[in-house]
PDB file of N, CA and C in Angstrom:
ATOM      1  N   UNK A   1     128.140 115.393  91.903  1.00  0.00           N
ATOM      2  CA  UNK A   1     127.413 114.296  91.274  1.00  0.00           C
ATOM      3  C   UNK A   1     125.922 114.548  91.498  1.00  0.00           C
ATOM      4  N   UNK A   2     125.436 114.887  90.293  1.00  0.00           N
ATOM      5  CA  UNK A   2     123.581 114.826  91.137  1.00  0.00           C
ATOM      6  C   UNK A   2     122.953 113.622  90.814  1.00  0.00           C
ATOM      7  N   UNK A   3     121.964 113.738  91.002  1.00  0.00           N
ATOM      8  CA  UNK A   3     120.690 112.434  91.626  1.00  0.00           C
ATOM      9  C   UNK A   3     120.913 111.315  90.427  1.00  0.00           C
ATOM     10  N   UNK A   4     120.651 111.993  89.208  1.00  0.00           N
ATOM     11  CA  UNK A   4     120.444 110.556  88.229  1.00  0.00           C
ATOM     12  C   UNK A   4     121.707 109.883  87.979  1.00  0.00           C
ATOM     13  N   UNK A   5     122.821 111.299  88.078  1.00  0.00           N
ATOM     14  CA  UNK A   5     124.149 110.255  88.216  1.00  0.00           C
ATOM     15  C   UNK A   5     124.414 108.833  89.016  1.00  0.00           C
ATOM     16  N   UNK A   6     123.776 109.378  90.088  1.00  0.00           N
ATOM     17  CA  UNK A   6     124.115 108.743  91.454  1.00  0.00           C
ATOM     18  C   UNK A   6     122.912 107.730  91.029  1.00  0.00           C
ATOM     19  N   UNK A   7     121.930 107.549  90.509  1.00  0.00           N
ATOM     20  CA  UNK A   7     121.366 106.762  90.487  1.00  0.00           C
ATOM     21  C   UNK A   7     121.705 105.438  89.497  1.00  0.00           C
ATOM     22  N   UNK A   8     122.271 105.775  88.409  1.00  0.00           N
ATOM     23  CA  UNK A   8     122.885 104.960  87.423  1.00  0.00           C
ATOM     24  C   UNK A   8     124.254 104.415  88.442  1.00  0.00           C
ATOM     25  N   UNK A   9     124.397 104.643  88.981  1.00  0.00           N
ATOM     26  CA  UNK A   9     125.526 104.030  89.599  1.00  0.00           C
ATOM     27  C   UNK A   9     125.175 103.203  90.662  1.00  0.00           C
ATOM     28  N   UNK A  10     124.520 103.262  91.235  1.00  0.00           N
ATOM     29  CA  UNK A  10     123.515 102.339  91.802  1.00  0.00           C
ATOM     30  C   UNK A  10     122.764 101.113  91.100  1.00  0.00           C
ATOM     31  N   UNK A  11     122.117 101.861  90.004  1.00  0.00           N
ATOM     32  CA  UNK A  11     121.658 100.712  89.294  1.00  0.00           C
ATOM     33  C   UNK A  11     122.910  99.597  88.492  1.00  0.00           C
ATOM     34  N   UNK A  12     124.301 100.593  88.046  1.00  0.00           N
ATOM     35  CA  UNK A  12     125.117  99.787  87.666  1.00  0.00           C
ATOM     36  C   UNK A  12     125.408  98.720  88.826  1.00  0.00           C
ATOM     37  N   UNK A  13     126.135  98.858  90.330  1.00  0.00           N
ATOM     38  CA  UNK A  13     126.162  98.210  91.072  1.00  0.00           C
ATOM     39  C   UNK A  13     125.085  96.872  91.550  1.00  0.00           C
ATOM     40  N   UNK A  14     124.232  97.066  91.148  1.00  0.00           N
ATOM     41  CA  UNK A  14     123.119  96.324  91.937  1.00  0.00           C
ATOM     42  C   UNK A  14     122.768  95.515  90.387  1.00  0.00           C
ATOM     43  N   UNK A  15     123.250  95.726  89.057  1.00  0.00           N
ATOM     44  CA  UNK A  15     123.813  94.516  88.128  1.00  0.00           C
ATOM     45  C   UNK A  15     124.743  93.668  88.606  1.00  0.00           C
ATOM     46  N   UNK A  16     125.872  94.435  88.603  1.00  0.00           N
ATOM     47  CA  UNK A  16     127.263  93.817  89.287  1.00  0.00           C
ATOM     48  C   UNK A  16     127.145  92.809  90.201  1.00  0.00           C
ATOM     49  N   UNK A  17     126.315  93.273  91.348  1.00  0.00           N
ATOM     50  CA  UNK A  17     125.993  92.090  92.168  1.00  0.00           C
ATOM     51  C   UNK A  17     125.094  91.036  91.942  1.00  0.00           C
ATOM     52  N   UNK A  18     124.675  91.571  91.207  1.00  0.00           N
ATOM     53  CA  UNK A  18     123.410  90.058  90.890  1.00  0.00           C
ATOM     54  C   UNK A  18     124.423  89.481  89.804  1.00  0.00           C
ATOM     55  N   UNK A  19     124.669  90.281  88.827  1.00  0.00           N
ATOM     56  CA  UNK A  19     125.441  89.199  88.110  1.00  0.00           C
ATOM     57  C   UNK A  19     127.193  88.310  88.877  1.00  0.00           C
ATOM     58  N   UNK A  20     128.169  89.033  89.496  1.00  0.00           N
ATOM     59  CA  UNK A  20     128.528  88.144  90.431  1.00  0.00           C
ATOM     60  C   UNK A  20     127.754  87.307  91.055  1.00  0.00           C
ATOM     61  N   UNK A  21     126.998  87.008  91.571  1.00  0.00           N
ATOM     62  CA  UNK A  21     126.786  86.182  92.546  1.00  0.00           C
ATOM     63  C   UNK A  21     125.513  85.258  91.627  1.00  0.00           C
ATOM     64  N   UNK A  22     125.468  85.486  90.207  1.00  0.00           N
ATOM     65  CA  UNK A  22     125.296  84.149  89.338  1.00  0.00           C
ATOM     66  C   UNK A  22     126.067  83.502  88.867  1.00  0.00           C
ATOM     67  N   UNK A  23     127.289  84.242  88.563  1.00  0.00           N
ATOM     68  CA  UNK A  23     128.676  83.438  88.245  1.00  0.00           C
ATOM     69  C   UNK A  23     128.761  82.783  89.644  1.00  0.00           C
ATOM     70  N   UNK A  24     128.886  83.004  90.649  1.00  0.00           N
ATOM     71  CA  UNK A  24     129.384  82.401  91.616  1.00  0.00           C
ATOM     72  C   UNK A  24     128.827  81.389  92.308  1.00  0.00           C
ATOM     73  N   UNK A  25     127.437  81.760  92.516  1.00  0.00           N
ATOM     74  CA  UNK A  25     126.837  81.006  93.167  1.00  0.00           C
ATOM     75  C   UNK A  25     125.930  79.849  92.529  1.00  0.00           C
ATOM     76  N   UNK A  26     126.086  78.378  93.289  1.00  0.00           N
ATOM     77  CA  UNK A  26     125.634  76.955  92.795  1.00  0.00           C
ATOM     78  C   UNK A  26     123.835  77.207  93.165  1.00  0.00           C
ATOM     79  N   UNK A  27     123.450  77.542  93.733  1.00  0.00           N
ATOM     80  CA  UNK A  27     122.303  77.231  94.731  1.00  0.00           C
ATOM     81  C   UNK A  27     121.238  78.186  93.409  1.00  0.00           C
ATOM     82  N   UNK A  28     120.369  77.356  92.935  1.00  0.00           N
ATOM     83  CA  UNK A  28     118.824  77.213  92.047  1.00  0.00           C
ATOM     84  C   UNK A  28     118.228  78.714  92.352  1.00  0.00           C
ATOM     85  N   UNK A  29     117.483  78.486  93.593  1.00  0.00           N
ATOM     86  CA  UNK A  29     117.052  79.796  94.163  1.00  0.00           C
ATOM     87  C   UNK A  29     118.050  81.470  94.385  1.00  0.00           C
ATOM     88  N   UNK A  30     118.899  81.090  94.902  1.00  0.00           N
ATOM     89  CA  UNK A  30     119.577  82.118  94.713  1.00  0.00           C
ATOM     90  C   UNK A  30     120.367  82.817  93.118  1.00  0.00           C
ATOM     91  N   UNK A  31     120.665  81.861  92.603  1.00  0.00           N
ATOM     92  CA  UNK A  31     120.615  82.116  91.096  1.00  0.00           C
ATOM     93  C   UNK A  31     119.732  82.792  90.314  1.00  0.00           C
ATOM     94  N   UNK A  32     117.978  82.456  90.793  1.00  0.00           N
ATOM     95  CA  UNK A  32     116.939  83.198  90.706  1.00  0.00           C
ATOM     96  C   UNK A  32     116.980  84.414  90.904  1.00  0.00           C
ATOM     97  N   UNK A  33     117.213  84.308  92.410  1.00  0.00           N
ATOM     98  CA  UNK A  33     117.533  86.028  92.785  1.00  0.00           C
ATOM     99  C   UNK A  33     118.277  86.702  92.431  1.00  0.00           C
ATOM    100  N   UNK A  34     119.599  86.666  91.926  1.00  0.00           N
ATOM    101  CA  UNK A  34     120.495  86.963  91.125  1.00  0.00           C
ATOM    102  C   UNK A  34     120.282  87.717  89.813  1.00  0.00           C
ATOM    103  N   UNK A  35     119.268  87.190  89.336  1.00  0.00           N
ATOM    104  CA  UNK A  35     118.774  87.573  88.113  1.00  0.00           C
ATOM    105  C   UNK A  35     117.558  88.550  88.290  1.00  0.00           C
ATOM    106  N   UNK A  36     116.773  87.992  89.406  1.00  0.00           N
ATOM    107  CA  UNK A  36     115.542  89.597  89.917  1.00  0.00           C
ATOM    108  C   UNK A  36     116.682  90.852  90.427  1.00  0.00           C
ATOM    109  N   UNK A  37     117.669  90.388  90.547  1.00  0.00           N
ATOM    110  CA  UNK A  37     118.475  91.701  91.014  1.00  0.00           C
ATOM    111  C   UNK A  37     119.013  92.198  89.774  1.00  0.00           C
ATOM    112  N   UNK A  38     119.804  91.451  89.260  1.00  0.00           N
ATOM    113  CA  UNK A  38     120.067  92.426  87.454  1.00  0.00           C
ATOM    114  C   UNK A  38     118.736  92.921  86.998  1.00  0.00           C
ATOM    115  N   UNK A  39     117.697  92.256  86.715  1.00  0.00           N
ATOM    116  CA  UNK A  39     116.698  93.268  86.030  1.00  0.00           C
ATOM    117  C   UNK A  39     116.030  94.441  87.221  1.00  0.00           C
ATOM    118  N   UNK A  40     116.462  93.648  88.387  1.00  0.00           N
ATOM    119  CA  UNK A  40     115.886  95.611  89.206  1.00  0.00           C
ATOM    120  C   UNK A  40     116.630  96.479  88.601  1.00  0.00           C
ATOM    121  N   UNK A  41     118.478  96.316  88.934  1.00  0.00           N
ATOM    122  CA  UNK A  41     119.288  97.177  87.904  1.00  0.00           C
ATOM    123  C   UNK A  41     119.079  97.535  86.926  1.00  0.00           C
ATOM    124  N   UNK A  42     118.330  96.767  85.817  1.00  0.00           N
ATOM    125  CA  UNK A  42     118.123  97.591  84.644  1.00  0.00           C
ATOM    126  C   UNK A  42     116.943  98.760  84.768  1.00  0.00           C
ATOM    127  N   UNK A  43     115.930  97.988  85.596  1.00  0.00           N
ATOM    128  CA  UNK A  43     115.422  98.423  85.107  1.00  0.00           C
ATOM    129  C   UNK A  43     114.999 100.058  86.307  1.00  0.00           C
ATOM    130  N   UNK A  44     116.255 100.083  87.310  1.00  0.00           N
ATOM    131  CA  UNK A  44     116.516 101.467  87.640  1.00  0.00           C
ATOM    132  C   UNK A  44     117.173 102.641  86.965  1.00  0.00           C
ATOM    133  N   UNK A  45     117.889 102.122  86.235  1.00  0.00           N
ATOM    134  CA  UNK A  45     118.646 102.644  84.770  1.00  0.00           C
ATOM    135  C   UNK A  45     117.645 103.041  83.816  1.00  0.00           C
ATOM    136  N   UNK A  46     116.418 102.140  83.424  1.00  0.00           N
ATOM    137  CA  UNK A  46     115.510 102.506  82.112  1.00  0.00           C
ATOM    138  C   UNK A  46     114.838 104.034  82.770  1.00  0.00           C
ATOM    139  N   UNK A  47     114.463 103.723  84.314  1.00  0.00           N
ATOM    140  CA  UNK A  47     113.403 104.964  85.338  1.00  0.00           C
ATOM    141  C   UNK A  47     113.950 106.401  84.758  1.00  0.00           C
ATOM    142  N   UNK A  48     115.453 106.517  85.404  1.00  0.00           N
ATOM    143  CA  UNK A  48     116.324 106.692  85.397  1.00  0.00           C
ATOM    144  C   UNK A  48     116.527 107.951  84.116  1.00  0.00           C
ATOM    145  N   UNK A  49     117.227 107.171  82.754  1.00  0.00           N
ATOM    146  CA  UNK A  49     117.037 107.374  81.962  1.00  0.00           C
ATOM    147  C   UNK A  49     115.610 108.624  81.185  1.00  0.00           C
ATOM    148  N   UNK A  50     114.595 107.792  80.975  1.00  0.00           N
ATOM    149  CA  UNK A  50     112.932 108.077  81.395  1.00  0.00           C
ATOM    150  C   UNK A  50     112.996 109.294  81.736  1.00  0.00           C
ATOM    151  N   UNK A  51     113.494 109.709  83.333  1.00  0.00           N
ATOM    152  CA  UNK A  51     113.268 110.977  83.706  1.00  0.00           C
ATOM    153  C   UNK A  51     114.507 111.730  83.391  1.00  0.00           C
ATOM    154  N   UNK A  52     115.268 111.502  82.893  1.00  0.00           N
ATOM    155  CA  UNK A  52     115.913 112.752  82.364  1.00  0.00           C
ATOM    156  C   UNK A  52     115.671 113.301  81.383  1.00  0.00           C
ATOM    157  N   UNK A  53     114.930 112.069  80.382  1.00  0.00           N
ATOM    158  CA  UNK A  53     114.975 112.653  79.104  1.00  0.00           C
ATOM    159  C   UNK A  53     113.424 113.314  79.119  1.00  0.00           C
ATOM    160  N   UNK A  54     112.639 112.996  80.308  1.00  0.00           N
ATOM    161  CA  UNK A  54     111.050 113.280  80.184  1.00  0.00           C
ATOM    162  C   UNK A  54     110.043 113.201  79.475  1.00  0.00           C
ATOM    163  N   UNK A  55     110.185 111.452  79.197  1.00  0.00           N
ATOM    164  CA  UNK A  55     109.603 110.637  78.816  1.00  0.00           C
ATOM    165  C   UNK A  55     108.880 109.726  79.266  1.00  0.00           C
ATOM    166  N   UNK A  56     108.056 108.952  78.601  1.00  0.00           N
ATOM    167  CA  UNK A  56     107.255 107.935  79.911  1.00  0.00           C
ATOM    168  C   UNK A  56     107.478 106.629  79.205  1.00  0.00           C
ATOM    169  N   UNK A  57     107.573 106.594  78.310  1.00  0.00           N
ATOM    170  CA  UNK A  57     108.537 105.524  77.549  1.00  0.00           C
ATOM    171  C   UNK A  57     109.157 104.575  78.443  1.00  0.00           C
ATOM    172  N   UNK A  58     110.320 105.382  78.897  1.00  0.00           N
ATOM    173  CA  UNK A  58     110.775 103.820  80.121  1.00  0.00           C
ATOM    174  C   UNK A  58     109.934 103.718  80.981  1.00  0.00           C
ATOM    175  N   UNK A  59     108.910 103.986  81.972  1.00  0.00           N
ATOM    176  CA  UNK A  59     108.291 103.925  82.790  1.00  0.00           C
ATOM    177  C   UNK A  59     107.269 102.806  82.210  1.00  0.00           C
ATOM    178  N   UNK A  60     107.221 103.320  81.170  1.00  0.00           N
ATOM    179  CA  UNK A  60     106.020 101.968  80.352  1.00  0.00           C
ATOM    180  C   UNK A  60     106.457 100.421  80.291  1.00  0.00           C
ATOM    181  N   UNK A  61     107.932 100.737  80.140  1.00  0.00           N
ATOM    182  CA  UNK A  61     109.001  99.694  79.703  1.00  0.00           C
ATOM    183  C   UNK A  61     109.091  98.896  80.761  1.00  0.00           C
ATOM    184  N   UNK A  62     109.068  99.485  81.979  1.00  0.00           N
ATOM    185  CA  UNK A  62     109.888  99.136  83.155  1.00  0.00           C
ATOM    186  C   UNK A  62     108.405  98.279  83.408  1.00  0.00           C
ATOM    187  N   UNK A  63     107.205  99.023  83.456  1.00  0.00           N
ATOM    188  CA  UNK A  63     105.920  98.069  83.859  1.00  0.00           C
ATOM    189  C   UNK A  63     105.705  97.006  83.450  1.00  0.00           C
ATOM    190  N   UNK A  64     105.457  96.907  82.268  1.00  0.00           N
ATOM    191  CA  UNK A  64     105.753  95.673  81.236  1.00  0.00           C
ATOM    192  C   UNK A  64     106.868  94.442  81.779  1.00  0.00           C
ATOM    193  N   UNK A  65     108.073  94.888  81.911  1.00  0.00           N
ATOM    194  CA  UNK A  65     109.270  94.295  82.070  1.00  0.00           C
ATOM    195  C   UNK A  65     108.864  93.557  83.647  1.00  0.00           C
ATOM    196  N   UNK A  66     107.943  94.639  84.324  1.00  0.00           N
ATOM    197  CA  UNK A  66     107.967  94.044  85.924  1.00  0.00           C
ATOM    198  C   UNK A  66     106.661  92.706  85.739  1.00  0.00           C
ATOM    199  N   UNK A  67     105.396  92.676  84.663  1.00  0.00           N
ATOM    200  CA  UNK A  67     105.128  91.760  84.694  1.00  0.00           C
ATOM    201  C   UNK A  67     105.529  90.820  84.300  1.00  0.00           C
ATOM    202  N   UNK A  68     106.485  90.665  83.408  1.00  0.00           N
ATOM    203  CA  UNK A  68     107.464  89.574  82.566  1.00  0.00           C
ATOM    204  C   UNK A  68     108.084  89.000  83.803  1.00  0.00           C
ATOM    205  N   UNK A  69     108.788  89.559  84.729  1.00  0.00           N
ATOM    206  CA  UNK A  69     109.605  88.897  85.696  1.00  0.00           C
ATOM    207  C   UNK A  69     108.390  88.352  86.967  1.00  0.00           C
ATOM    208  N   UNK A  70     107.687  88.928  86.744  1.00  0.00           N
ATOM    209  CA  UNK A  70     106.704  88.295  87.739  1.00  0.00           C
ATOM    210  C   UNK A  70     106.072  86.455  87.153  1.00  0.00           C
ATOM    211  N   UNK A  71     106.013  86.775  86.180  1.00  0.00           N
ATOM    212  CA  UNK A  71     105.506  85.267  85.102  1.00  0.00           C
ATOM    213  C   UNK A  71     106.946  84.546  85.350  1.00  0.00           C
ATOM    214  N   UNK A  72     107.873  84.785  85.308  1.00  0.00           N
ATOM    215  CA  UNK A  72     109.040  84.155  84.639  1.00  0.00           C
ATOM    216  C   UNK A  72     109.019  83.663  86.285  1.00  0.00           C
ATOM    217  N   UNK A  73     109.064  84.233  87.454  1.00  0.00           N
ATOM    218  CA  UNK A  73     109.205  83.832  89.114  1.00  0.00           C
ATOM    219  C   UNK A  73     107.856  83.034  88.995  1.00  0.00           C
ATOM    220  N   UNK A  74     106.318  83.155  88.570  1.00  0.00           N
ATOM    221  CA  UNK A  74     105.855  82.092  88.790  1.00  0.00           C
ATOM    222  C   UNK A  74     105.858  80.614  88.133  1.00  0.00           C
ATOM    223  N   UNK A  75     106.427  80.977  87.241  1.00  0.00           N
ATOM    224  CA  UNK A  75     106.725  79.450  86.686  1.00  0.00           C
ATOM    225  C   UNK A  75     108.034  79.126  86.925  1.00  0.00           C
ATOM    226  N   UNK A  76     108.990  79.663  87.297  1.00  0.00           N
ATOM    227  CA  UNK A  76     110.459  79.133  87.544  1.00  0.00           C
ATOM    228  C   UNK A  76     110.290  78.608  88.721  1.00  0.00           C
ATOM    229  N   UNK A  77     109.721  79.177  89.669  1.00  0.00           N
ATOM    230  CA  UNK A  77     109.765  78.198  91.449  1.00  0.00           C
ATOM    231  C   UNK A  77     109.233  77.040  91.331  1.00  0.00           C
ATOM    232  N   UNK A  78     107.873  76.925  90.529  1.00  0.00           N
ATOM    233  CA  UNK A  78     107.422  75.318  91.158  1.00  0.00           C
ATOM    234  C   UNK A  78     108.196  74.390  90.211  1.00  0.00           C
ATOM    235  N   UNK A  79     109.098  74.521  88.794  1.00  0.00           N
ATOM    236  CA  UNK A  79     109.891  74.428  88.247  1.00  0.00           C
ATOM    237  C   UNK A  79     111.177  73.743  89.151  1.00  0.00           C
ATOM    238  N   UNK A  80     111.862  74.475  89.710  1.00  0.00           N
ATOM    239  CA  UNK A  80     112.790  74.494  90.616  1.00  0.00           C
ATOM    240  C   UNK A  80     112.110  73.628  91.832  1.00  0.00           C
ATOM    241  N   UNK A  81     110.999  73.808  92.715  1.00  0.00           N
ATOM    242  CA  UNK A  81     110.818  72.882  93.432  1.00  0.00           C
ATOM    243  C   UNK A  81     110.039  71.503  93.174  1.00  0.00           C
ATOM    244  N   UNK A  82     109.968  71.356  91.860  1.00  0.00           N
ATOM    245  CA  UNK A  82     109.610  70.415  91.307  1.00  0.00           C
ATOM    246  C   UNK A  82     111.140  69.412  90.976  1.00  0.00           C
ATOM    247  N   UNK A  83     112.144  69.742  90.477  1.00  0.00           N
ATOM    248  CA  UNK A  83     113.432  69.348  90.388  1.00  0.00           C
ATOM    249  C   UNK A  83     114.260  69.565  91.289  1.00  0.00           C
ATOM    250  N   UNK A  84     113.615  69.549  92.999  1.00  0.00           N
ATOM    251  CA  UNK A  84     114.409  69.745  94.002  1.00  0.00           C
ATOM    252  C   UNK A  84     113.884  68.312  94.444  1.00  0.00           C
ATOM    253  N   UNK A  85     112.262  68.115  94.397  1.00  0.00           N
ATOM    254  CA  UNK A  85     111.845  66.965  95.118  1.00  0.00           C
ATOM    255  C   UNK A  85     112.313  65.717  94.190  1.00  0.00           C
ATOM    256  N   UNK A  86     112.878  65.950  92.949  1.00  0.00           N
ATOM    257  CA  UNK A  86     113.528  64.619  92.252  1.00  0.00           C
ATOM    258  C   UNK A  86     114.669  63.870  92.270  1.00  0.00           C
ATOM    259  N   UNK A  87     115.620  65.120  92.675  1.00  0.00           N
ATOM    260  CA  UNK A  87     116.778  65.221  92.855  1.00  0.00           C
ATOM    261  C   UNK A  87     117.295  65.482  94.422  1.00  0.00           C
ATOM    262  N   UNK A  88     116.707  65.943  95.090  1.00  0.00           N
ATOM    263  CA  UNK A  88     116.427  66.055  96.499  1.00  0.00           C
ATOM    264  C   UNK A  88     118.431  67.727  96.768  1.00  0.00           C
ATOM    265  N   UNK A  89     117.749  68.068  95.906  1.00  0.00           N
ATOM    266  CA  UNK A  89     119.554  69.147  96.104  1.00  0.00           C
ATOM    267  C   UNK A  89     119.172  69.948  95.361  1.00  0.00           C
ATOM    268  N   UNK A  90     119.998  71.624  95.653  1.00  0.00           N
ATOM    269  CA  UNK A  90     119.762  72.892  94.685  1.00  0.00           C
ATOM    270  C   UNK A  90     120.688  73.009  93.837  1.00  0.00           C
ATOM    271  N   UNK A  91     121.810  72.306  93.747  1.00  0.00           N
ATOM    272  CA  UNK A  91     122.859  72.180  93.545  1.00  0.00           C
ATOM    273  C   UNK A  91     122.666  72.368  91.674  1.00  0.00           C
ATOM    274  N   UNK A  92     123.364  73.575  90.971  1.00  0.00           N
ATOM    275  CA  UNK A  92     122.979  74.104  89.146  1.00  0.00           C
ATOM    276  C   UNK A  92     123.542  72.941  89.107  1.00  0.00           C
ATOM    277  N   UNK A  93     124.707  71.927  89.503  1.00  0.00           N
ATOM    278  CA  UNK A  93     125.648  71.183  89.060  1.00  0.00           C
ATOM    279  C   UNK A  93     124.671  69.612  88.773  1.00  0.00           C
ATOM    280  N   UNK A  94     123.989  69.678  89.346  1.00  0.00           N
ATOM    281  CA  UNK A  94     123.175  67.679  89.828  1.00  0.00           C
ATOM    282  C   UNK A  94     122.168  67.959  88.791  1.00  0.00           C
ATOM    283  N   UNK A  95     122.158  69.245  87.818  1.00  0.00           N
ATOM    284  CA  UNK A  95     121.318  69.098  86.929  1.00  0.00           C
ATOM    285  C   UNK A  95     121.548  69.071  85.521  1.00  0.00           C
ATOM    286  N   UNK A  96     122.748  68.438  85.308  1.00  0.00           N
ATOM    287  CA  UNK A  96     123.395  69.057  83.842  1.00  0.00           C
ATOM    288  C   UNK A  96     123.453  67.777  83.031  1.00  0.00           C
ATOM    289  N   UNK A  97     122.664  67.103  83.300  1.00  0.00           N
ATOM    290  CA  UNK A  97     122.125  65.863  82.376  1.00  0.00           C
ATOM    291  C   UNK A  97     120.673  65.957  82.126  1.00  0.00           C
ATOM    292  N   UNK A  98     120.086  67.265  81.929  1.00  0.00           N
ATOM    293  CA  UNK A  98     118.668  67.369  81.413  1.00  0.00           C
ATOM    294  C   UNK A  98     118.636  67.960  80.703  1.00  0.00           C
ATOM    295  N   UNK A  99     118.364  67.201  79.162  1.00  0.00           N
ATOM    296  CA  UNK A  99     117.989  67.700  77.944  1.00  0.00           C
ATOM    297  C   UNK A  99     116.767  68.735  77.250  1.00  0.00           C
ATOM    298  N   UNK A 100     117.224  69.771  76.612  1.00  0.00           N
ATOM    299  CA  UNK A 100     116.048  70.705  76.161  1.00  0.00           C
ATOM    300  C   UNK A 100     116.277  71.668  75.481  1.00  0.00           C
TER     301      UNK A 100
END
């Protein structure tokens, strides 16, 4: 198995787990993280990809993509701790009567 193999398989895994543990898990914040962990996965796969084919294309992709998730974490937390201090719980479930 060499490197990029082994690396896509890694990046597949480290989807897997973020996405399990959004199916699974109730808790706001960790759901968050869940989802910074699928797009690390992808976007170790795009690197990945990128250098095999020896391109800079994904590398461009992946930069881009890392400020998108950086915007999307600063407005999702005070978001989330804004509807923690209303509701006083992290609980995805105590929020499914808010329309949008």
């Amino acid at each position: 198995m060499d490197r990029s193999q082994f690396l896509l398989w890694v990046s597949l895994a480290l989807f897997s787990i973020g996405l399990l543990g959004l199916i699974v898990r109730r808790n706001l914040l960790v759901m968050l993280m869940c989802m910074e962990l699928m797009l690390n996965g992808v976007n170790l796969s795009l690197v990945t990809f990128a250098q095999r084919g020896g391109s800079v294309e994904g590398a461009v992709l992946v930069f881009l993509i890392f400020i998108v998730a950086a915007s999307e974490i600063a407005i999702a937390i005070p978001i989330v701790l804004l509807l923690v201090r209303d509701r006083l719980t992290l609980d995805a479930g105590a929020y499914t009567d808010l329309k949008g």
